[in-house]
Protein backbone atom coordinates (compact mmCIF):
# COMPACT_ATOMS: atom_id res chain seq x y z
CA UNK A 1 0.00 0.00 0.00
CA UNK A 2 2.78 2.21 0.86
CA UNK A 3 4.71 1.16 -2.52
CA UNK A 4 1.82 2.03 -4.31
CA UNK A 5 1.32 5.34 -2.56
CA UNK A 6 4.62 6.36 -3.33
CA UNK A 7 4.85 5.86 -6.87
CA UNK A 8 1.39 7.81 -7.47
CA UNK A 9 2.80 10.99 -5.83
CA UNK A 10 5.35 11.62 -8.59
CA UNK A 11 2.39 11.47 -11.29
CA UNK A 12 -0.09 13.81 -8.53
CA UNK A 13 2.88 16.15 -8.70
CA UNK A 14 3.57 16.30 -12.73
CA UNK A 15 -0.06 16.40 -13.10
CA UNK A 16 -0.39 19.37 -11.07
CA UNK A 17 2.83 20.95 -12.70
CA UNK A 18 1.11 20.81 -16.36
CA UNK A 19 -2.06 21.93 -15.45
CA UNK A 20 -4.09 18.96 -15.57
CA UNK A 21 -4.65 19.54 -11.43
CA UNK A 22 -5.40 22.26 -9.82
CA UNK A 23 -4.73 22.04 -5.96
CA UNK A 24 -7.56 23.83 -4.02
CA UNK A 25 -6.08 27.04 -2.92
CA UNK A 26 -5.75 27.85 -6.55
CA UNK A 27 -9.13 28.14 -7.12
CA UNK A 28 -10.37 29.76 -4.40
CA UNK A 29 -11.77 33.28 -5.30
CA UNK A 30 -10.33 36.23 -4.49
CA UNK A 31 -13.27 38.65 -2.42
CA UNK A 32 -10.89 41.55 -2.42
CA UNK A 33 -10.54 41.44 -6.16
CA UNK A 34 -13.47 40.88 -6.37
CA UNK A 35 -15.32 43.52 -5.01
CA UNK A 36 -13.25 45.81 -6.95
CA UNK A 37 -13.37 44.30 -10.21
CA UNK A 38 -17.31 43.77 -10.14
CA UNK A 39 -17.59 47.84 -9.35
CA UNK A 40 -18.88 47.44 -5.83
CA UNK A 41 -15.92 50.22 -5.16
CA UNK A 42 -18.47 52.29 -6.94
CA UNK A 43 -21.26 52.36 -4.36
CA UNK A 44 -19.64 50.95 -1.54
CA UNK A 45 -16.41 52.87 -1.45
CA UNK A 46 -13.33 51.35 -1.66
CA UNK A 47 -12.74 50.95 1.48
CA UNK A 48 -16.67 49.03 1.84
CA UNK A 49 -17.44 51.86 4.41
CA UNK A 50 -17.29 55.07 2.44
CA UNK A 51 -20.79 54.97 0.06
CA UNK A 52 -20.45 57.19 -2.44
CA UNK A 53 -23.72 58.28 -1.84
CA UNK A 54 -26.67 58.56 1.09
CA UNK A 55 -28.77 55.33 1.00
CA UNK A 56 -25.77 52.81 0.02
CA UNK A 57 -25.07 50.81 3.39
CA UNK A 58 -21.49 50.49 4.47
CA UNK A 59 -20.15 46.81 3.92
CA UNK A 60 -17.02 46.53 5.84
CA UNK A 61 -16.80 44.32 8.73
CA UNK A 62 -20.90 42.76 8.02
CA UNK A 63 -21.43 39.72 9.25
CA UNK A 64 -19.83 37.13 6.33
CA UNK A 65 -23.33 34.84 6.68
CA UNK A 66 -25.70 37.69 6.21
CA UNK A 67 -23.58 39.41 3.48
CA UNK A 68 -23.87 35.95 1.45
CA UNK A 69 -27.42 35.31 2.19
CA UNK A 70 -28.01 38.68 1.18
CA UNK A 71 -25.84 38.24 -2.30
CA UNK A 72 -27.70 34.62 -2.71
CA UNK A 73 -31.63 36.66 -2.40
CA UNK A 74 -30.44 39.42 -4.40
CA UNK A 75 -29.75 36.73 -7.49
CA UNK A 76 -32.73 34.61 -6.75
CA UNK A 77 -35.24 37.41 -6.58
CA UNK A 78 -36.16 36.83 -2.64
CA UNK A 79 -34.50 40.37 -2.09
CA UNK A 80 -36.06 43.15 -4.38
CA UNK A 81 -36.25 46.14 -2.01
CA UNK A 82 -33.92 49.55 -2.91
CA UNK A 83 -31.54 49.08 -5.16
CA UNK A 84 -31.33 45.63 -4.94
CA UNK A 85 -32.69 45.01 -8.79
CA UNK A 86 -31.54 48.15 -10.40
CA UNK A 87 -27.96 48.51 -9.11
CA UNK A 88 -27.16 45.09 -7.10
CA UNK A 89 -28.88 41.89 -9.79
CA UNK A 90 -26.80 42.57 -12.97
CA UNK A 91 -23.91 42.52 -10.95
CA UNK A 92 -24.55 39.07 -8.70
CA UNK A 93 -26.32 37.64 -11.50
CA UNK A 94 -22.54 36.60 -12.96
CA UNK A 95 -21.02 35.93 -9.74
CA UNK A 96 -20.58 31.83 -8.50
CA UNK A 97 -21.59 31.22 -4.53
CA UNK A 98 -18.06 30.31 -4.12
CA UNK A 99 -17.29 34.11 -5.77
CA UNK A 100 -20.13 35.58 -3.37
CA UNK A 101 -19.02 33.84 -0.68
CA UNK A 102 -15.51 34.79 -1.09
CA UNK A 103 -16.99 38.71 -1.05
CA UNK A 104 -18.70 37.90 1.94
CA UNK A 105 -15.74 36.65 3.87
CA UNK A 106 -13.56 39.52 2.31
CA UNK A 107 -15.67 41.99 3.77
CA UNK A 108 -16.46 40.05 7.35
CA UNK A 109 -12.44 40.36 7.52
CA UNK A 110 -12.14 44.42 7.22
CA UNK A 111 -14.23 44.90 10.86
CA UNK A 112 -12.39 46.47 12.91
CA UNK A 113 -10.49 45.41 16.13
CA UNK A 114 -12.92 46.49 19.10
CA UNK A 115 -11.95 50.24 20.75
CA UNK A 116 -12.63 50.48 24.69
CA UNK A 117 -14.33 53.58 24.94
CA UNK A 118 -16.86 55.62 27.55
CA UNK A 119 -20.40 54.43 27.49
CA UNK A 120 -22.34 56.42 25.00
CA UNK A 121 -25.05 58.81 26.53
CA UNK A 122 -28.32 57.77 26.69
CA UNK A 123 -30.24 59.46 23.49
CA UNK A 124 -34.25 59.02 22.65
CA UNK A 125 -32.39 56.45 19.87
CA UNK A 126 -30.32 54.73 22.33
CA UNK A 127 -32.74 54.24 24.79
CA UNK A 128 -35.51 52.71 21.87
CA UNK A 129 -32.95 50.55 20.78
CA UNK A 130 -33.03 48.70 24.15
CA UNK A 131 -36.22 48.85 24.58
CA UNK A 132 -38.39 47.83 21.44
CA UNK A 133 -36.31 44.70 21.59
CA UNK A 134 -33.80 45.50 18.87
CA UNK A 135 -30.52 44.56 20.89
CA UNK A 136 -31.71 41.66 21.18
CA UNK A 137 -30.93 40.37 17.46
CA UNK A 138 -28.62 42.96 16.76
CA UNK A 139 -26.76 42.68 20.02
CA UNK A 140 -24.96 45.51 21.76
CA UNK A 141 -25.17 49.21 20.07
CA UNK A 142 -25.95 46.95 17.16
CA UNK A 143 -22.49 45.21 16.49
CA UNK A 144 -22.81 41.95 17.75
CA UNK A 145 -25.75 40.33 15.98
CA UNK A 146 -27.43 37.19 16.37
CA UNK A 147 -25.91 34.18 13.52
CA UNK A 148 -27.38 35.58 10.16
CA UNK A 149 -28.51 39.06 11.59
CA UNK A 150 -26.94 42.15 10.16
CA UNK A 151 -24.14 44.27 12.02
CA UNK A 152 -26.22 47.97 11.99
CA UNK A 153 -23.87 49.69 14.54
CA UNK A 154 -22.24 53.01 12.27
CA UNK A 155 -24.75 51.95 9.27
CA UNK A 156 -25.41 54.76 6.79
CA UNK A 157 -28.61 56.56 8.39
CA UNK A 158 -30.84 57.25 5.18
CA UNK A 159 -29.99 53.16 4.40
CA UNK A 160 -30.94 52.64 7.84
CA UNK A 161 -34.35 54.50 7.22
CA UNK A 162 -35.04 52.90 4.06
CA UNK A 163 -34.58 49.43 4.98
CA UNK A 164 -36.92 49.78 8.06
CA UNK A 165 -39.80 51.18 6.39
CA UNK A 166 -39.47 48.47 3.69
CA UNK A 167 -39.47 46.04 5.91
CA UNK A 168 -42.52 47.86 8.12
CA UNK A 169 -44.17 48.22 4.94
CA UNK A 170 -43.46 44.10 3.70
CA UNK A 171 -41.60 45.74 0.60
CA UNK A 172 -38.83 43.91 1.96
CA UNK A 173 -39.68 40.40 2.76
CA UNK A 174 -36.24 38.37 2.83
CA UNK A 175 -34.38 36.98 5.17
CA UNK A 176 -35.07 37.69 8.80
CA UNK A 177 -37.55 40.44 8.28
CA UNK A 178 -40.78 38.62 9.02
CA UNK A 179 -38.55 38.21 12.47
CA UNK A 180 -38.13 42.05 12.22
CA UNK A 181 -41.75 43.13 10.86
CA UNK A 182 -43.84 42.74 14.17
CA UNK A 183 -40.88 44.67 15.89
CA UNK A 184 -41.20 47.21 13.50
CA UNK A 185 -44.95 47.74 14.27
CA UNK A 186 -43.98 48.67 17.89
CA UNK A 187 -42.45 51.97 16.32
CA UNK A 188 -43.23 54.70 14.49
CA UNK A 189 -41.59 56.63 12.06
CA UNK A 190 -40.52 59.41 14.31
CA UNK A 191 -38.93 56.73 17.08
CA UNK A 192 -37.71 54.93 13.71
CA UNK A 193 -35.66 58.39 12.66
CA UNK A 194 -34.58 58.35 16.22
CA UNK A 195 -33.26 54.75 16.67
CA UNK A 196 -31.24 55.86 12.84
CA UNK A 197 -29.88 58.71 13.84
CA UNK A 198 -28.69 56.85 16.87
CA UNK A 199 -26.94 53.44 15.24
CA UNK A 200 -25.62 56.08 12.54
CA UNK A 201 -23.54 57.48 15.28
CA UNK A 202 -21.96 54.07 16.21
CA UNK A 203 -18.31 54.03 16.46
């Protein structure tokens, strides 16, 4: 067994050296390269956290599970809310799950390192955010979500605003917003601006 072992590995190896096998690694898709050769630098910033304009959400350091899920509805059609079919379709409609997924991890891997820093003061925001049940999902000032829940701590406020009120209205039905949608019934629009205006402020 050993013998025969042995004198395979010299063929594995030549194989490999031509072409004819490619190990693993090699194929695995680049989500940095990615992102900036589909154009998502064009929205997103290339940095993922810079939109180029209000109502793009910031990518960088999302939760790599959501991000993909997100990608996968997007291309199915279970995600047609904002600019999800416009802007977002043409471009996931060429890319593989292995290419999505690869986005999605490149983009989980640019959070940043947690910063000890003074308790925020309470705000009207703060203070709803605790209350109507949101940190519950989204965890602490809304950056340590549940498995699958989105990271909304420092999110782009107007993105913030949209996505509620689709998801209030059922315009956006994907995902974990029938979780979301009785929440979202507990507020109106007024504590909704408030609760925006205070996640935008996340640091």
């Amino acid at each position: 067994m050993l013998k025969s072992v042995k004198r395979q590995l010299p063929v594995v190896a030549m194989a490999v050296a031509f072409g004819f096998i490619t190990l693993a690694p090699a194929l695995a898709a680049d989500g940095k390269a990615l992102f900036t050769d589909k154009g998502c630098v064009a929205c997103h910033g290339e940095d993922a956290k810079t939109p180029m304009q209000e109502g793009f959400p910031k990518l960088a350091g999302q939760g790599a599970e959501y991000a993909l899920n997100q990608m996968k509805d997007i291309k199915s059609g279970a995600r047609t809310n904002g600019q999800s079919v416009d802007v977002m379709k043409p471009i996931v409609a060429e890319l593989s799950e292995d290419e999505m997924k690869a986005m999605a991890d490149y983009l989980f891997s640019l959070r940043e390192a947690p910063v000890a820093a003074a308790a925020a003061p309470a705000t009207p925001g703060k203070t709803l955010f605790l209350t109507k049940t949101c940190v519950a999902c989204h965890g602490k000032e809304g950056k340590k979500p549940l498995p699958g829940y989105p990271s909304i701590g420092g999110q782009d406020k107007a993105y913030i605003l949209a996505q509620t009120k689709d998801i209030k209205s059922g315009a956006r039905a994907n995902g974990k917003a029938n979780a979301m949608q009785p929440v979202m019934h507990l507020v109106n629009d007024d504590e909704i601006t408030a609760i925006a205006e205070y996640l935008s402020t996340v640091k």
